[in-house]
N, C-alpha and C. Protein backbone atom coordinates (compact mmCIF):
# COMPACT_ATOMS: atom_id res chain seq x y z
N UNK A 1 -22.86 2.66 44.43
CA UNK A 1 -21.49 2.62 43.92
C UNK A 1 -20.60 3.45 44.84
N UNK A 2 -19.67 2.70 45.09
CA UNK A 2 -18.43 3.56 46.33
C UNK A 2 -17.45 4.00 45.43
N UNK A 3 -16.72 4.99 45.88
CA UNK A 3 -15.51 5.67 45.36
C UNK A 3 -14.66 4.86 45.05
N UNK A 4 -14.29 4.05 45.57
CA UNK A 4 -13.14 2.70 45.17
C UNK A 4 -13.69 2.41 43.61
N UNK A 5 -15.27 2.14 43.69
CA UNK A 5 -15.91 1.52 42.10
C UNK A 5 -15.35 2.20 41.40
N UNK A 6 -15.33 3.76 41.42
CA UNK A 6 -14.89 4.93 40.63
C UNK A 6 -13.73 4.92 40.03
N UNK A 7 -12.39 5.18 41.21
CA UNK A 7 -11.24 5.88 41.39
C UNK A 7 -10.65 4.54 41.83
N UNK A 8 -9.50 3.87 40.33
CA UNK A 8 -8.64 2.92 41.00
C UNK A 8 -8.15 3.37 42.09
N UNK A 9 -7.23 2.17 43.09
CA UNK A 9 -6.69 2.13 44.17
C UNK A 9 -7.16 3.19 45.20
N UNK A 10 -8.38 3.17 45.22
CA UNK A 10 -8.85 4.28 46.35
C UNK A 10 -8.66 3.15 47.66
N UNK A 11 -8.44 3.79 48.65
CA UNK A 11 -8.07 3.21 49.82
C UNK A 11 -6.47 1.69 49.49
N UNK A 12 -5.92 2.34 48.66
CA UNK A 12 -4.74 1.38 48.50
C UNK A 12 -3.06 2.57 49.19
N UNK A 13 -2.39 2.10 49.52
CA UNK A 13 -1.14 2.93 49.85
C UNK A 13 -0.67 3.28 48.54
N UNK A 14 0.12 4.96 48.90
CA UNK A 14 0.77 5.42 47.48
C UNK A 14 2.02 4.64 47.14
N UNK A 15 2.43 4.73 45.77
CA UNK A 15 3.50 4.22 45.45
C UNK A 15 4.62 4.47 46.14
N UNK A 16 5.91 4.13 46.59
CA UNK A 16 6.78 5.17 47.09
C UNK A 16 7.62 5.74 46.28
N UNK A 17 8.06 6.58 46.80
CA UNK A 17 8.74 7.96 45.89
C UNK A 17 10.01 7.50 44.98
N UNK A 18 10.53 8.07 44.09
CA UNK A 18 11.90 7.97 43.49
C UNK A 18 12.74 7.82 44.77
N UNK A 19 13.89 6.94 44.53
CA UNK A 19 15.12 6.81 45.20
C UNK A 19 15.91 8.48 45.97
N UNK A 20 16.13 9.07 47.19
CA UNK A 20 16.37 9.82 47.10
C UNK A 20 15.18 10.88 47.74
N UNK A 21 14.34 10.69 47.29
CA UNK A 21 13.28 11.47 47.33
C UNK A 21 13.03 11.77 48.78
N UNK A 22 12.90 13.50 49.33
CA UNK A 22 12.40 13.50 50.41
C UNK A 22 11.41 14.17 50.79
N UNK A 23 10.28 13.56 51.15
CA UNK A 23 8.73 13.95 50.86
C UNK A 23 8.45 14.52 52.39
N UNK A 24 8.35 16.00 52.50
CA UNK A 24 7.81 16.36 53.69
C UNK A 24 6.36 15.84 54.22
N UNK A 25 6.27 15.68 55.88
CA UNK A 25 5.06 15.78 56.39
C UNK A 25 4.23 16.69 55.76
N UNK A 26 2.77 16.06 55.39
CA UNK A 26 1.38 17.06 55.00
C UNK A 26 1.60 17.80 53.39
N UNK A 27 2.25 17.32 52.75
CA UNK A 27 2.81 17.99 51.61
C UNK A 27 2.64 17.09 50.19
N UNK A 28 2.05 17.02 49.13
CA UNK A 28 2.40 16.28 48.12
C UNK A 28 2.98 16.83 47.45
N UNK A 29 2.62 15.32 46.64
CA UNK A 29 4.15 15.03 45.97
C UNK A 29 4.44 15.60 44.07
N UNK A 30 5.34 16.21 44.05
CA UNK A 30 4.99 16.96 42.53
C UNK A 30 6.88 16.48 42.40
N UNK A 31 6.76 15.82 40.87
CA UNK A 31 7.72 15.83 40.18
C UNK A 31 7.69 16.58 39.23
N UNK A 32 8.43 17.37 39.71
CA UNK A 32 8.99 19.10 38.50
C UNK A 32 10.14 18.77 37.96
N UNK A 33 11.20 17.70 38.87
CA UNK A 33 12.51 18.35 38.19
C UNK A 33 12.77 17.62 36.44
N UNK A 34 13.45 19.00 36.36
CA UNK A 34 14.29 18.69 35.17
C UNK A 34 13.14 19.38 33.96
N UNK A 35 12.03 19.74 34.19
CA UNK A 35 11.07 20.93 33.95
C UNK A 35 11.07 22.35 33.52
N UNK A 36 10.93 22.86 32.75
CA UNK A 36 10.60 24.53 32.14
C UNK A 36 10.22 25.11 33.42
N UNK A 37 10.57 26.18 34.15
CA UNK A 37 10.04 27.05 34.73
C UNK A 37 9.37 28.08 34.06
N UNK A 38 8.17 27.91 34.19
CA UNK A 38 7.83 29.17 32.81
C UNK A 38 7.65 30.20 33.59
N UNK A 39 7.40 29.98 35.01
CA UNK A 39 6.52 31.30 35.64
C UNK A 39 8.24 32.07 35.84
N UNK A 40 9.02 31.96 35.34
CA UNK A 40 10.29 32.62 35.65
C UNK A 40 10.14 33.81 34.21
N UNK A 41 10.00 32.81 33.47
CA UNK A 41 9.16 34.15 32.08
C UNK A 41 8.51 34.88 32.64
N UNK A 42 7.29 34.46 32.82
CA UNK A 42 6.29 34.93 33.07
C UNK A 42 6.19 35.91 33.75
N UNK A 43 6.80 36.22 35.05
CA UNK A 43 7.03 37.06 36.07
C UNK A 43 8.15 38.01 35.46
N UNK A 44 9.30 37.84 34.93
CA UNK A 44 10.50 38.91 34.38
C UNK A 44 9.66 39.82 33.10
N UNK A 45 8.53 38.80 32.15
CA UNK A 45 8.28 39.57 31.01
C UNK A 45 6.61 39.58 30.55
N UNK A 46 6.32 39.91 32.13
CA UNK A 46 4.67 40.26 31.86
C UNK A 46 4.52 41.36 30.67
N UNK A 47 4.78 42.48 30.27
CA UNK A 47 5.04 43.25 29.50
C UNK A 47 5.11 42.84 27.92
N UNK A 48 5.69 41.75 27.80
CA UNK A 48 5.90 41.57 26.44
C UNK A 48 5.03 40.49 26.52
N UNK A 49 5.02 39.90 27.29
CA UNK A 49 3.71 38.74 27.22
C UNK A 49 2.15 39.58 26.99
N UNK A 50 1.94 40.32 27.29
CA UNK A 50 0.45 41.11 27.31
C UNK A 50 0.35 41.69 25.74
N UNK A 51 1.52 42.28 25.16
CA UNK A 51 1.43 42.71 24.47
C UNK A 51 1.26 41.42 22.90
N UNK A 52 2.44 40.43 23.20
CA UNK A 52 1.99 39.25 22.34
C UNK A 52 0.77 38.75 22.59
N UNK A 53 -0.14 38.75 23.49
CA UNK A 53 -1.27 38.09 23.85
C UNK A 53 -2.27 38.85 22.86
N UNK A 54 -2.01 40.15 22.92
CA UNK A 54 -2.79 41.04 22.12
C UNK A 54 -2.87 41.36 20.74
N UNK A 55 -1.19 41.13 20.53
CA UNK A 55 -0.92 40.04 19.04
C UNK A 55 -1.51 39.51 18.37
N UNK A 56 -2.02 38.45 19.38
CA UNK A 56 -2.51 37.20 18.82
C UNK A 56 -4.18 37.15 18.69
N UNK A 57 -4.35 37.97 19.52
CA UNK A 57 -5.78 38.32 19.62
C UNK A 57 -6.20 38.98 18.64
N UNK A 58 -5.24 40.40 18.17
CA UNK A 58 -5.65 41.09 17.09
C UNK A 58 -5.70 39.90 15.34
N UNK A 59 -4.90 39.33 15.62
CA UNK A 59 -4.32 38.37 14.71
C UNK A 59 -6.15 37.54 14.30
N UNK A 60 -6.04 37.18 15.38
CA UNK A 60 -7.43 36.08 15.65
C UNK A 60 -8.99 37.03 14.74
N UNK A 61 -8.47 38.43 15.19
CA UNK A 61 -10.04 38.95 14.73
C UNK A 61 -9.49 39.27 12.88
N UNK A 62 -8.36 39.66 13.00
CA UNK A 62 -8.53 39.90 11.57
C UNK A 62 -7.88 38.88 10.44
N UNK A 63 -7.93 37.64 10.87
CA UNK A 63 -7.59 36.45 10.24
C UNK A 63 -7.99 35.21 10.69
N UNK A 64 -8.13 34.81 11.43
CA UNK A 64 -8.85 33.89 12.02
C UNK A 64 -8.27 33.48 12.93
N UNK A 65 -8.79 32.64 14.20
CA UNK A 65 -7.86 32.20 15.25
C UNK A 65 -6.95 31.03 14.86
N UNK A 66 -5.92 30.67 14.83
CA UNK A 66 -5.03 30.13 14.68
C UNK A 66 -4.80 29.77 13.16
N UNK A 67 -4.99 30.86 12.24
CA UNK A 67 -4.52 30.84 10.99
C UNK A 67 -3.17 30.92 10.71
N UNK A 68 -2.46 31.25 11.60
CA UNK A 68 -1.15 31.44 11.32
C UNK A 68 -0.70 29.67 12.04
N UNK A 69 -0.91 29.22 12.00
CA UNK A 69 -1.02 27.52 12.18
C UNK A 69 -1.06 26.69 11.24
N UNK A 70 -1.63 27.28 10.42
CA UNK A 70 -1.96 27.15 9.23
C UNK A 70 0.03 26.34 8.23
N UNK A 71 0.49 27.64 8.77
CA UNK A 71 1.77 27.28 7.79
C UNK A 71 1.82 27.72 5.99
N UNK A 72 2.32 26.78 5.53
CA UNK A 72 2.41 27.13 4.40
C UNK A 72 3.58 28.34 3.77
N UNK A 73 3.49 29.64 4.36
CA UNK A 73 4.67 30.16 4.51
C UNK A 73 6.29 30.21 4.44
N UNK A 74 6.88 30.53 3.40
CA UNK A 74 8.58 30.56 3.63
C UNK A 74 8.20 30.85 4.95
N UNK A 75 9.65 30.70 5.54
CA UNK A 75 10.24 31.42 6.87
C UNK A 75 10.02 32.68 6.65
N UNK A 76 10.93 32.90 5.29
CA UNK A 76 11.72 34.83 5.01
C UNK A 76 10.20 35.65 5.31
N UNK A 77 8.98 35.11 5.26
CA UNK A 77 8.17 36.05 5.52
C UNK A 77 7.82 36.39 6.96
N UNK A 78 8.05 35.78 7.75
CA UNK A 78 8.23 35.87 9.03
C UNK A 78 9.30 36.78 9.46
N UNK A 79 10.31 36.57 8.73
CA UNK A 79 11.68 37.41 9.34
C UNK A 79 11.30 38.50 8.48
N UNK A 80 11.02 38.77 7.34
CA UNK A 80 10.91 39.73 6.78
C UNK A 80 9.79 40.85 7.34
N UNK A 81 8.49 40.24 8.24
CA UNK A 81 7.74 40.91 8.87
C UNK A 81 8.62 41.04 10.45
N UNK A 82 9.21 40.35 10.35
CA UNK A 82 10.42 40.83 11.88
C UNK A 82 10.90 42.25 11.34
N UNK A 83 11.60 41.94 10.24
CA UNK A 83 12.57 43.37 10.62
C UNK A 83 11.53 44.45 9.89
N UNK A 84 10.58 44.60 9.28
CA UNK A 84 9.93 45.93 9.42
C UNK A 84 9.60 46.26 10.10
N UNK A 85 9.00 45.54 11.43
CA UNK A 85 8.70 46.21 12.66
C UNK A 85 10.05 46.62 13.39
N UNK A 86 10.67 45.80 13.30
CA UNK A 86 12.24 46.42 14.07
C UNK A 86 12.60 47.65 12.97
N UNK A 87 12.46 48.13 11.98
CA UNK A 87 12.62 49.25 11.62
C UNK A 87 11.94 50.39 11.65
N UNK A 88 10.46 49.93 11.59
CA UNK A 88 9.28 51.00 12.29
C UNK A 88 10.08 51.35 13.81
N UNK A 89 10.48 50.34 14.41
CA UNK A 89 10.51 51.18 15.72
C UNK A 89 12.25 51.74 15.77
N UNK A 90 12.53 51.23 15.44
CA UNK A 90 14.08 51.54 15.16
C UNK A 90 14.33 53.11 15.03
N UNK A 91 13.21 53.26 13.91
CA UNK A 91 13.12 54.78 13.26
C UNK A 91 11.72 55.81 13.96
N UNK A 92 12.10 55.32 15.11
CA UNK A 92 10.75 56.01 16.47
C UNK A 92 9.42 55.79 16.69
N UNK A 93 8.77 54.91 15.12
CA UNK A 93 7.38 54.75 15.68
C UNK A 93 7.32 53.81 16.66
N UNK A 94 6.88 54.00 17.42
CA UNK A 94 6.39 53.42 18.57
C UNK A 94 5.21 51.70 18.10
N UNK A 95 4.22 52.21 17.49
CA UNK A 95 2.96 51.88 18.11
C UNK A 95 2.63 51.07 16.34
N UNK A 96 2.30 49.85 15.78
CA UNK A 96 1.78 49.78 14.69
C UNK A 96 0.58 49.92 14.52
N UNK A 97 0.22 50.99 13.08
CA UNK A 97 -0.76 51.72 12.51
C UNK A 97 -1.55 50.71 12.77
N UNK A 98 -1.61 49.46 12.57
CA UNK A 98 -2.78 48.67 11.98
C UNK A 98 -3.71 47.97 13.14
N UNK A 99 -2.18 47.41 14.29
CA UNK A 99 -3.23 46.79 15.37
C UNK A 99 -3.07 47.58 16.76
N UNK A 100 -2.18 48.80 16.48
CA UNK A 100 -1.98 49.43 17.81
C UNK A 100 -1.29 49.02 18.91
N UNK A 101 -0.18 48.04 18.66
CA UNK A 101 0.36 47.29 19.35
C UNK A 101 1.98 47.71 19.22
N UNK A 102 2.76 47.59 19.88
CA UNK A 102 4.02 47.70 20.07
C UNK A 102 4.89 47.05 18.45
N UNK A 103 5.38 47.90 17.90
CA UNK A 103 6.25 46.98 16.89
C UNK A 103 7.20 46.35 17.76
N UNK A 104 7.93 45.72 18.74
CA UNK A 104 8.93 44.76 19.16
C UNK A 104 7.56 44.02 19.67
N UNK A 105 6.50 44.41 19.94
CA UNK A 105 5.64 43.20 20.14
C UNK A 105 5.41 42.13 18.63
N UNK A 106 5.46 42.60 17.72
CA UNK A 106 5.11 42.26 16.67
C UNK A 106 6.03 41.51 16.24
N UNK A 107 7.58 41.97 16.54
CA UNK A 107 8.73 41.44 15.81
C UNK A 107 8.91 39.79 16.61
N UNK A 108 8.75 40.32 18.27
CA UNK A 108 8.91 39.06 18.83
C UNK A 108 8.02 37.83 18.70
N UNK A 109 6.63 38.19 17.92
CA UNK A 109 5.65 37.09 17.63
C UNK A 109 5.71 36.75 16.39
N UNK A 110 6.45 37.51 15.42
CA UNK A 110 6.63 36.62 14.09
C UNK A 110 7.96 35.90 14.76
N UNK A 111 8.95 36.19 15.40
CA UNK A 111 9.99 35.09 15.73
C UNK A 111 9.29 34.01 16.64
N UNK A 112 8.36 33.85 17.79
CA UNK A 112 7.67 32.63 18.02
C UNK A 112 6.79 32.33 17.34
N UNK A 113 6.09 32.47 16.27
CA UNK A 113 5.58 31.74 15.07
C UNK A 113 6.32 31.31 14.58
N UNK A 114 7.72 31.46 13.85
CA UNK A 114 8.42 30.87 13.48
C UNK A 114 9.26 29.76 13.90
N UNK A 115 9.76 29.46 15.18
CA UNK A 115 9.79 28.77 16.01
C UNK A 115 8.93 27.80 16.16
N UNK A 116 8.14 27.94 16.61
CA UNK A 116 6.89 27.02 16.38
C UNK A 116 6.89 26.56 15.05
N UNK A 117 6.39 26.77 14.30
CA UNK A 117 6.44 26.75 12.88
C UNK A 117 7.43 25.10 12.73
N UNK A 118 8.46 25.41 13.27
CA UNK A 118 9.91 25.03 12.65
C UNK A 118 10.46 23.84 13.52
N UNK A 119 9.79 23.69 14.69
CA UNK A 119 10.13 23.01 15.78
C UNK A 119 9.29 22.08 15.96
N UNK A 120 9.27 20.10 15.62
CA UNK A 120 8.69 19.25 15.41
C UNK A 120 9.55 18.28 16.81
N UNK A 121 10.41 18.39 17.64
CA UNK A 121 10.33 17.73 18.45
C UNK A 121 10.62 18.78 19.73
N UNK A 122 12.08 18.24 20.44
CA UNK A 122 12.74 19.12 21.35
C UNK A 122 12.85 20.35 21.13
N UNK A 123 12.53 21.17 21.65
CA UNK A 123 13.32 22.53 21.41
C UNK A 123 14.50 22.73 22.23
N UNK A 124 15.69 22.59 22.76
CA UNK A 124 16.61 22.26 23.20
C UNK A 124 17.46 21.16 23.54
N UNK A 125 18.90 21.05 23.40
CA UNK A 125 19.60 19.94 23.43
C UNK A 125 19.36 19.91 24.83
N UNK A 126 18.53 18.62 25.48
CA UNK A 126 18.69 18.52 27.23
C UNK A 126 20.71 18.64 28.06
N UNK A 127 21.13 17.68 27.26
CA UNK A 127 22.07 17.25 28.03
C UNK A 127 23.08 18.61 27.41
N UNK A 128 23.43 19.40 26.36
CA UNK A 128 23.93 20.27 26.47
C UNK A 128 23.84 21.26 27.40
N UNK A 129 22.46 21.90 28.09
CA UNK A 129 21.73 22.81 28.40
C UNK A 129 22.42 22.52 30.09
N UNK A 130 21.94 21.11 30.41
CA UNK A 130 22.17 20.84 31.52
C UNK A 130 24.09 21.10 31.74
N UNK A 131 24.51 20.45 31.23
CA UNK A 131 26.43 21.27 31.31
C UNK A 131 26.55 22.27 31.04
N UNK A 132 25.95 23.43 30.51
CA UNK A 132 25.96 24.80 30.34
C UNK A 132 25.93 25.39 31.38
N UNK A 133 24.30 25.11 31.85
CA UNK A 133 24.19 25.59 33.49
C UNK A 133 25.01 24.94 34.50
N UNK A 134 25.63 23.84 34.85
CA UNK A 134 26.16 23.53 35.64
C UNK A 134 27.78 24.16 35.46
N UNK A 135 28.02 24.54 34.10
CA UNK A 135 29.04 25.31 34.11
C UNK A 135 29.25 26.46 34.72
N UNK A 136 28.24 27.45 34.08
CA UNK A 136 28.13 28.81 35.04
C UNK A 136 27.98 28.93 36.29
N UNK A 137 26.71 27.95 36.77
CA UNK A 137 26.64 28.05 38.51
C UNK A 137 27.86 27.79 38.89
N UNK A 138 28.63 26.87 38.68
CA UNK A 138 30.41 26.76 38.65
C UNK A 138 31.32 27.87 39.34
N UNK A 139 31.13 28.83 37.85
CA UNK A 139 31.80 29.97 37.78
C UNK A 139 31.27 30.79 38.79
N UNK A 140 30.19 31.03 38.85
CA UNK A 140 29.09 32.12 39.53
C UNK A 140 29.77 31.78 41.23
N UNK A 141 29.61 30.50 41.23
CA UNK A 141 30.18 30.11 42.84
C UNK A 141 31.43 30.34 43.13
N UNK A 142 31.80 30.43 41.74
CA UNK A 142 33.71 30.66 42.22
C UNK A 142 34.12 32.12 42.20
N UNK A 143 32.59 32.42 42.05
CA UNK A 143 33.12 34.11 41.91
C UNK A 143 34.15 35.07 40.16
N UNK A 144 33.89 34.12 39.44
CA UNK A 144 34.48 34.20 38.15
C UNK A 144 33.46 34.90 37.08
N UNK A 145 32.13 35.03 37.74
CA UNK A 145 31.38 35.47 36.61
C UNK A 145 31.26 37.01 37.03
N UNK A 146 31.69 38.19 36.39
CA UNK A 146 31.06 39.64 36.80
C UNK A 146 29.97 39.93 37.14
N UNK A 147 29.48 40.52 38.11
CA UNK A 147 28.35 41.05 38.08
C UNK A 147 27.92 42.47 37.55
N UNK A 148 26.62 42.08 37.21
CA UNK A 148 26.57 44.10 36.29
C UNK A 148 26.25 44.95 37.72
């Protein structure tokens, strides 16, 4: 059995690209646009990402892994476990008693549980989002937006 048997169109030419498209020498081909950059998170908020990771982990040992998937839940208990941790730390504790984790770590993972939770298709209007940003880069180019 040859690789062709395997892997349609092996030894066939690639499709050609979108209209527009300009595909460097030695380079493939990746359609990103119009795509989440996550590693733009990722890189600005390693910090709060480690700490939700640990969240979720603590979450996992003392409830099960993805029990909070589960549902069932008002919202208000989500927000309502938001703002006690925003008041634990508000009022200096640092660190929660129970999983040792950051209370704004805590606050920010009952608000993406909830989110999740709550969110059955898009999570953003595309075509708003897209005139938003094309607004500011706008401004930004015209020199209209302050810088801090």
């Amino acid at each position: 059995m040859s690789k062709s048997d395997l892997i349609p169109n092996v030894g066939q030419p690639m499709p050609d690209p979108p209209p527009g498209f300009i595909h460097p020498p030695q380079q493939s081909l990746r359609y990103n646009s119009g795509k989440p950059k996550l590693s733009y998170f990722r890189r600005s908020f390693y910090k709060a990402l480690e700490v939700i990771a640990r969240i979720k982990e603590f979450g996992a040992a003392k409830y099960d892994d993805g029990n909070w998937r589960k549902g069932g839940k008002p919202d208000s208990e989500y927000l309502d476990s938001m703002d006690r941790h925003l008041d634990k730390w508000l009022h200096g504790e640092t660190y929660d008693q129970d999983s040792g984790c950051h209370h704004l770590g805590h606050a920010i993972w009952n608000l993406c549980a909830l989110l999740e939770l709550n969110t059955t298709g898009e999570v953003i209007d595309e075509d708003l989002f897209r005139e938003r940003i094309a607004y500011w880069l706008e401004k930004k180019q015209n020199g209209q937006v302050h810088k801090a």
